[in-house]
N, C-alpha and C. Protein backbone atom coordinates (compact mmCIF):
# COMPACT_ATOMS: atom_id res chain seq x y z
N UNK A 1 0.86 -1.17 0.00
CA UNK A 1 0.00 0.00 0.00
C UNK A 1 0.91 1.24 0.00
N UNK A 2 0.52 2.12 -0.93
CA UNK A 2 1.87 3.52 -0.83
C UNK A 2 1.02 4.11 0.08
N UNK A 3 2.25 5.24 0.05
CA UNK A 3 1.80 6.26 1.67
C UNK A 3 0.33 7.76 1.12
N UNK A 4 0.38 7.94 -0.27
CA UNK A 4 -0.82 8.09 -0.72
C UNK A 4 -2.30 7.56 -0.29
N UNK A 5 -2.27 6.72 -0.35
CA UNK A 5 -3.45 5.48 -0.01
C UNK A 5 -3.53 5.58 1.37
N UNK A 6 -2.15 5.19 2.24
CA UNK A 6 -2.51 5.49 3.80
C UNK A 6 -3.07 6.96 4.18
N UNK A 7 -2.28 7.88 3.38
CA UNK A 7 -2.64 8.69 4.16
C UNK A 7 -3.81 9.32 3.67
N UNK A 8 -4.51 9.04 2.99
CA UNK A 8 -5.95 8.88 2.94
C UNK A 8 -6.88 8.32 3.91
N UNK A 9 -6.46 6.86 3.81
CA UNK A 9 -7.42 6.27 4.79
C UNK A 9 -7.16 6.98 6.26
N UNK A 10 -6.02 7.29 6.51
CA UNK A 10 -5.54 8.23 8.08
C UNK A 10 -6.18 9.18 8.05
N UNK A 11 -6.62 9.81 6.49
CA UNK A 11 -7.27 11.38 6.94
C UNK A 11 -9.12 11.08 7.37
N UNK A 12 -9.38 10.23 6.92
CA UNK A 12 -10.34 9.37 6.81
C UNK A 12 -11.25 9.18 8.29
N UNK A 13 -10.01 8.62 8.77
CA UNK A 13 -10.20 7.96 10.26
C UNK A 13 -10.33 9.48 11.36
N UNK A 14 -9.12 10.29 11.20
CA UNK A 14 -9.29 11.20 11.82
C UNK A 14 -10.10 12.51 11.89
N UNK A 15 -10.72 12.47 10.59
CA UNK A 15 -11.62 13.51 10.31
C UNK A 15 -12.99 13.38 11.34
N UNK A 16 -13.19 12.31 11.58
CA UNK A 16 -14.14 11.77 12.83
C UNK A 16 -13.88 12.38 13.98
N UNK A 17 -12.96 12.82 14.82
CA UNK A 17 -12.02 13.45 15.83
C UNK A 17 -11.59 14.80 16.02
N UNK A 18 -11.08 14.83 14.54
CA UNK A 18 -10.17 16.12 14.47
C UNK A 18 -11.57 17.81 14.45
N UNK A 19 -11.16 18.99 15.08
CA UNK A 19 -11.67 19.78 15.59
C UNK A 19 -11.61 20.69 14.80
N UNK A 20 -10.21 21.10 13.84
CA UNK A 20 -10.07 21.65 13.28
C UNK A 20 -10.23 21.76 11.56
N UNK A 21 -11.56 21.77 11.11
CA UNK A 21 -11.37 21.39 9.97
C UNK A 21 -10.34 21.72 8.44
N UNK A 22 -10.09 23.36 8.85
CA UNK A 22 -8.55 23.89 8.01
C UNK A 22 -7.91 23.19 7.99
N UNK A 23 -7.39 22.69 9.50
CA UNK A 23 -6.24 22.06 9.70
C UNK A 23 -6.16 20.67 9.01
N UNK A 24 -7.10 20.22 9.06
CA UNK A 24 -7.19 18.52 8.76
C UNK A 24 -7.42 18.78 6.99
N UNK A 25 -7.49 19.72 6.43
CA UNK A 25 -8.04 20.17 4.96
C UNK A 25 -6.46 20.38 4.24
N UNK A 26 -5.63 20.46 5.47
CA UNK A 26 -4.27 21.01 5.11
C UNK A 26 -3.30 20.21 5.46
N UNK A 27 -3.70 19.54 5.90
CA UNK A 27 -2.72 18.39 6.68
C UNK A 27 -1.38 17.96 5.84
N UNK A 28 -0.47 17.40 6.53
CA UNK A 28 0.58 17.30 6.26
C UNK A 28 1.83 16.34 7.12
N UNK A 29 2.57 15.80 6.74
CA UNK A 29 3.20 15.08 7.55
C UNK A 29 3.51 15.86 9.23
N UNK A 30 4.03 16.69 8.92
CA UNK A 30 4.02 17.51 10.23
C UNK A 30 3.14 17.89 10.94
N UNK A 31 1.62 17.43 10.82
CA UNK A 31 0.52 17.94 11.43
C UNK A 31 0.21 17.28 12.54
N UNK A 32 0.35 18.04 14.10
CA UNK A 32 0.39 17.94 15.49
C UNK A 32 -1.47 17.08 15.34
N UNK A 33 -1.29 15.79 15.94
CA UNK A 33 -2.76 15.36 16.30
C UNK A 33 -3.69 16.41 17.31
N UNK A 34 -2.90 16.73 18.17
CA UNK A 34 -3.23 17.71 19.72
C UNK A 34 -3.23 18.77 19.03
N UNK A 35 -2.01 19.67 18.54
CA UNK A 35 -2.16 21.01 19.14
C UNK A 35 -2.88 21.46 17.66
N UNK A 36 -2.96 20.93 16.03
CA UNK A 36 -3.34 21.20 14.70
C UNK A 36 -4.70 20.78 14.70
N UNK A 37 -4.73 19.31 15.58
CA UNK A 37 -6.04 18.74 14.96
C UNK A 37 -7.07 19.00 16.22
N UNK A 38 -6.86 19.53 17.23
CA UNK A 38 -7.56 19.97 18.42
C UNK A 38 -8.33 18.66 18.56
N UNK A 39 -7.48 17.51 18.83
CA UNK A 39 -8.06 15.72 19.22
C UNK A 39 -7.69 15.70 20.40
N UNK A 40 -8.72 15.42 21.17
CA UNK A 40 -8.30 15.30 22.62
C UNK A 40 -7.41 14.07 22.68
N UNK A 41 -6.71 14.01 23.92
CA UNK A 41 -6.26 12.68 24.37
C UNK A 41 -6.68 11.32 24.32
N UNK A 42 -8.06 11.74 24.73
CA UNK A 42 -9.19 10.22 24.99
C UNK A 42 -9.20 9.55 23.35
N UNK A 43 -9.87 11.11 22.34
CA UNK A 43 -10.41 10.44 20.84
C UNK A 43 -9.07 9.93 20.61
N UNK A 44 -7.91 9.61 20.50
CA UNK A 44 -6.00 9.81 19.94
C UNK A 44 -6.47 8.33 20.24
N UNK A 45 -7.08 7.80 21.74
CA UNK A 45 -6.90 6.61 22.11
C UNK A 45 -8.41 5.74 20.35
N UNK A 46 -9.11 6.17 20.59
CA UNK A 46 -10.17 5.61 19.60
C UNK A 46 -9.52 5.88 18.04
N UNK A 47 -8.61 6.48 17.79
CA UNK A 47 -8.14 6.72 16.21
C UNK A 47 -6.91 5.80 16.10
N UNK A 48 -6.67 5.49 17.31
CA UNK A 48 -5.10 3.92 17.60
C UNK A 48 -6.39 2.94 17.64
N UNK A 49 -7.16 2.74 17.98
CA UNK A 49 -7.99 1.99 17.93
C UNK A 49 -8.59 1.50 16.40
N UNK A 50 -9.67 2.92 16.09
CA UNK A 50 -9.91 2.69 14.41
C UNK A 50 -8.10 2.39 13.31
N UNK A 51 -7.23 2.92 13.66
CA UNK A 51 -6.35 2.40 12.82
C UNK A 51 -5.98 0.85 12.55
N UNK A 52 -6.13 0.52 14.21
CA UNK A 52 -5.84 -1.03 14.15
C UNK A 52 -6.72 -1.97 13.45
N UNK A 53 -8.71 -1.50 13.63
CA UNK A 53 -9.25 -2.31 12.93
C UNK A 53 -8.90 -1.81 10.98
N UNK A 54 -8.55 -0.64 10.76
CA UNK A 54 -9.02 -0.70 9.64
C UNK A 54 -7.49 -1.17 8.46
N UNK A 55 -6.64 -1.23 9.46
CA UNK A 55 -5.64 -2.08 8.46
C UNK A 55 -4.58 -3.51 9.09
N UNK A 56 -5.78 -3.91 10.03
CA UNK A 56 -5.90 -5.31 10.40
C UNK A 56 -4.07 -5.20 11.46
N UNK A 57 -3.91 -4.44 12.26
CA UNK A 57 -2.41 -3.75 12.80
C UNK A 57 -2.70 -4.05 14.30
N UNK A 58 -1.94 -4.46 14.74
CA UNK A 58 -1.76 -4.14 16.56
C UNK A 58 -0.32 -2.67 16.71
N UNK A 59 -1.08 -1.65 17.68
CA UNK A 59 -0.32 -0.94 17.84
C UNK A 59 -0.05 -1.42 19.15
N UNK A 60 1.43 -1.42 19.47
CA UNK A 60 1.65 -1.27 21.05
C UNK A 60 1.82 -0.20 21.79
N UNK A 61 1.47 -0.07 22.82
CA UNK A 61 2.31 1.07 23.64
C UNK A 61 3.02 1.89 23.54
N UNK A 62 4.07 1.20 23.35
CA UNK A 62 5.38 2.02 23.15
C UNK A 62 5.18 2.90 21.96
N UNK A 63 4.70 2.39 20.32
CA UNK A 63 4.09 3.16 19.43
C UNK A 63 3.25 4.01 19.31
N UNK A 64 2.29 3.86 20.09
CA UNK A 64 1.45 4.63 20.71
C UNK A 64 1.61 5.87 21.11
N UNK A 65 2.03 5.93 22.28
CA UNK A 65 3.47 6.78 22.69
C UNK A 65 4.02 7.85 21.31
N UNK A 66 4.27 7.40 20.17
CA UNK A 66 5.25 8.37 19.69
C UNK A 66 4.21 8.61 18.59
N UNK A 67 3.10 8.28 18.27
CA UNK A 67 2.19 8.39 17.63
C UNK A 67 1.27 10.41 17.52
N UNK A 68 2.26 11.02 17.86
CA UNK A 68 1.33 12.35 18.02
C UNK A 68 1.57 13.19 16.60
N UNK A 69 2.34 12.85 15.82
CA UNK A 69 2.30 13.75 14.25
C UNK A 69 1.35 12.65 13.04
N UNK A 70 1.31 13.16 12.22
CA UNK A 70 0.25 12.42 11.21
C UNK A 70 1.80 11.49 10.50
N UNK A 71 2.86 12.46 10.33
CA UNK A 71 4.31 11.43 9.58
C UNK A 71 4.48 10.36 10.92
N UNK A 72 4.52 10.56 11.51
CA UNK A 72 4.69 9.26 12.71
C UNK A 72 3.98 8.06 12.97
N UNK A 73 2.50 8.64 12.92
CA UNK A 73 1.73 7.98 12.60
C UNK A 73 1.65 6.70 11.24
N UNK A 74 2.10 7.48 10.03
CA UNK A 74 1.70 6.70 8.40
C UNK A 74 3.37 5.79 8.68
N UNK A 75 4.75 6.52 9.28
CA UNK A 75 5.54 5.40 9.90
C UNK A 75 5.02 4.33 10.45
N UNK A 76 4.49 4.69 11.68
CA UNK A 76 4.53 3.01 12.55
C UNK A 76 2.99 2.08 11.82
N UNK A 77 2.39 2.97 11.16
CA UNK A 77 1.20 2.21 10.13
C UNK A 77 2.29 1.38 9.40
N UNK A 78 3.40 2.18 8.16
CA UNK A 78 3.75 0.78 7.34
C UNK A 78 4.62 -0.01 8.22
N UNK A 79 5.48 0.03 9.05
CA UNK A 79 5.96 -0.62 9.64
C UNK A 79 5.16 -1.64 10.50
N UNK A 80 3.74 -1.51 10.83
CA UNK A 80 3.46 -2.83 11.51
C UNK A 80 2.56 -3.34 9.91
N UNK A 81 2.67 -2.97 8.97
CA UNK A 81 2.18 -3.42 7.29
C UNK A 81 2.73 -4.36 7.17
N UNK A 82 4.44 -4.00 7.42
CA UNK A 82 5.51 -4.85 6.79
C UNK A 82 5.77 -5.87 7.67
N UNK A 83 5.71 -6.14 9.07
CA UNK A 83 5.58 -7.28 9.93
C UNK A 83 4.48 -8.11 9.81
N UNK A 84 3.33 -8.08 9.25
CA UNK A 84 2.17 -8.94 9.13
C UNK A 84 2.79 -9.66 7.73
């Protein structure tokens, strides 16, 4: 899957969440989940959640964790791609 395609389906998932609609209209690898997409803490936990069902992924913790930019994010997406 190229990072086109992910980061579609990512804008996808988070548009459900995200507060800011400019922001999410503009998005970009560098785009802060918190401080761009005005996603609380709690929804961050339900969009690690919708990511996992919608490209069949276990995120752990630790990924989790570093999961707060949208490029960080479409990272640890292909990287748990390429372990399945």
């Amino acid at each position: 899957m190229n990072k086109e395609v992910l980061t579609e389906k990512l804008k996808a998932i988070i548009s459900t969440y995200a507060q800011d609609p400019a922001a999410l209209e503009n998005m970009t690898e560098s785009t802060d989940f918190i401080t761009d997409l005005k996603i609380n803490s709690a929804n961050l936990v339900d969009v690690v959640l919708d990511l996992e069902e919608a490209f069949d992924i276990v995120i752990d913790n630790q990924s989790m964790e570093r999961m707060l930019t949208v490029g960080t994010a479409l990272e640890i997406i292909e990287i748990k791609l390429s372990e399945k």
